[in-house]
Protein backbone atom coordinates (compact mmCIF):
# COMPACT_ATOMS: atom_id res chain seq x y z
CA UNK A 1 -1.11 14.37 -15.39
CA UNK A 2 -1.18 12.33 -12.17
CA UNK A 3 -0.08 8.63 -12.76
CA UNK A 4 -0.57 5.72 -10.49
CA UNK A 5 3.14 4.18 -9.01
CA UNK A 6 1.63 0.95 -8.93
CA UNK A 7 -0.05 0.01 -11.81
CA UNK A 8 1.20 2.88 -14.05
CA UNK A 9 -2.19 3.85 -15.22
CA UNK A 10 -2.23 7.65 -15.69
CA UNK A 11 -4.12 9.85 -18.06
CA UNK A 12 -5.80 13.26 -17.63
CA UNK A 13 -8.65 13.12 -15.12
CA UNK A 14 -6.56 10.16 -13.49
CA UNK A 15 -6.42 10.73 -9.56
CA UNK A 16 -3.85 9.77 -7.08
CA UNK A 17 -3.60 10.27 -3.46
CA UNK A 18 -0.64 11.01 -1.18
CA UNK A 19 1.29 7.78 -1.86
CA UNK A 20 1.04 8.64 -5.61
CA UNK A 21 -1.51 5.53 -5.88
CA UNK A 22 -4.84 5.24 -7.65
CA UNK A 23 -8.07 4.50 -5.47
CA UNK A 24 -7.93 0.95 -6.46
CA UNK A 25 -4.18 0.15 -5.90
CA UNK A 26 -4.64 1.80 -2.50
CA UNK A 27 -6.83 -0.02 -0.93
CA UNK A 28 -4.86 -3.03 -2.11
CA UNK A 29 -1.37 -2.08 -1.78
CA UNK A 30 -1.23 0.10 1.54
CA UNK A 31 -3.08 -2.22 3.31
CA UNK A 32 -0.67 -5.08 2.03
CA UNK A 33 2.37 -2.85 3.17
CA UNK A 34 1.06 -2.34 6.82
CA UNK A 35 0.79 -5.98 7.06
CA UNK A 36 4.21 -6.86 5.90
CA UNK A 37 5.59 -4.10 8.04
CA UNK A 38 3.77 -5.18 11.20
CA UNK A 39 4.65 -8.92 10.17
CA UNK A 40 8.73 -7.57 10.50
CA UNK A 41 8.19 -5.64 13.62
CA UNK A 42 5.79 -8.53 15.31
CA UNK A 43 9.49 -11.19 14.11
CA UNK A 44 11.75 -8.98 15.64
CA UNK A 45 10.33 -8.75 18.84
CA UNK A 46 9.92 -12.22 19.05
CA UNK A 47 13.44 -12.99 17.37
CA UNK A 48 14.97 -10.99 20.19
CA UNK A 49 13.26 -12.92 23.07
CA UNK A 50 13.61 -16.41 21.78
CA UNK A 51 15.91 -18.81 23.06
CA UNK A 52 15.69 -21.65 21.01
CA UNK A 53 18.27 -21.26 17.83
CA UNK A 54 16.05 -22.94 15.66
CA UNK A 55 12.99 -20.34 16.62
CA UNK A 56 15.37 -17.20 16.21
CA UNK A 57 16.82 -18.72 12.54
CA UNK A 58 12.32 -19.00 11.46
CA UNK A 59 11.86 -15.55 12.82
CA UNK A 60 15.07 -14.13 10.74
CA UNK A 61 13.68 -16.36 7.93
CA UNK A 62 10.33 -14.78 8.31
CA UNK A 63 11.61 -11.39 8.82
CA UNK A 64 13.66 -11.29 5.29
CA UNK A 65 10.34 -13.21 3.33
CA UNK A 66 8.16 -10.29 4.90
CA UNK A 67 11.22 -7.42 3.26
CA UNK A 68 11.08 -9.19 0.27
CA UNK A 69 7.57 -9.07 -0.42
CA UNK A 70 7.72 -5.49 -0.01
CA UNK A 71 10.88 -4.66 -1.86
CA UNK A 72 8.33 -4.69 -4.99
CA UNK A 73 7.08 -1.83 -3.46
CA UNK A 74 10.06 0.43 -2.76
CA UNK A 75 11.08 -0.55 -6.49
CA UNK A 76 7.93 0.94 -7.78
CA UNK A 77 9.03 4.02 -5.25
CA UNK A 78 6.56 3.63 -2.68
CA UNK A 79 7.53 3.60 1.12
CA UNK A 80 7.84 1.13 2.79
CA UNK A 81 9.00 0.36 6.56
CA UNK A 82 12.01 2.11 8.71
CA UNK A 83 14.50 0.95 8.44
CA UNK A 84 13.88 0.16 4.72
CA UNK A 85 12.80 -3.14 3.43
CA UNK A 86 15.90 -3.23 0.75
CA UNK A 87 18.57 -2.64 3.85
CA UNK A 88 16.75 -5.55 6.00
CA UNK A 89 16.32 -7.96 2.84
CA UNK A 90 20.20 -7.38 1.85
């Protein structure tokens, strides 16, 4: 029996694709996950060209917000971003 990792709904003629999420969750939740990821990528880049302390500190403030949204989703055992949203949040 397939089971969704998101919303835990499961049952026999439940389907889940390659993420182990339902049809619903996944066009929620991956989208959601690309955005955050991209959001942490798009912070670093401009973290490690800024010159101004105060813009570096938002962008590292922005940067752990963005791995703490998704560390919901590595809980729930979904992949996240590389390096992993739980080592750049901690």
């Amino acid at each position: 029996m397939a089971r969704c990792k998101w919303c835990d709904k499961g049952g026999f003629f439940a389907k889940v694709g390659k993420e182990g999420l339902c049809t619903p969750c996944e066009a929620q939740v991956l989208p959601d996950i690309e955005r955050r990821s991209n959001e942490i990528y798009e912070a670093m880049h401009v973290f490690e060209r800024a010159q101004d302390p105060a813009e570096r500190r938002a962008e590292c403030e922005r940067v752990i917000a963005a791995a703490e949204h998704l560390l919901r989703y590595e809980d729930k055992g979904l992949s996240t971003c590389s390096p992993p949203a739980r080592l750049v949040a901690d």
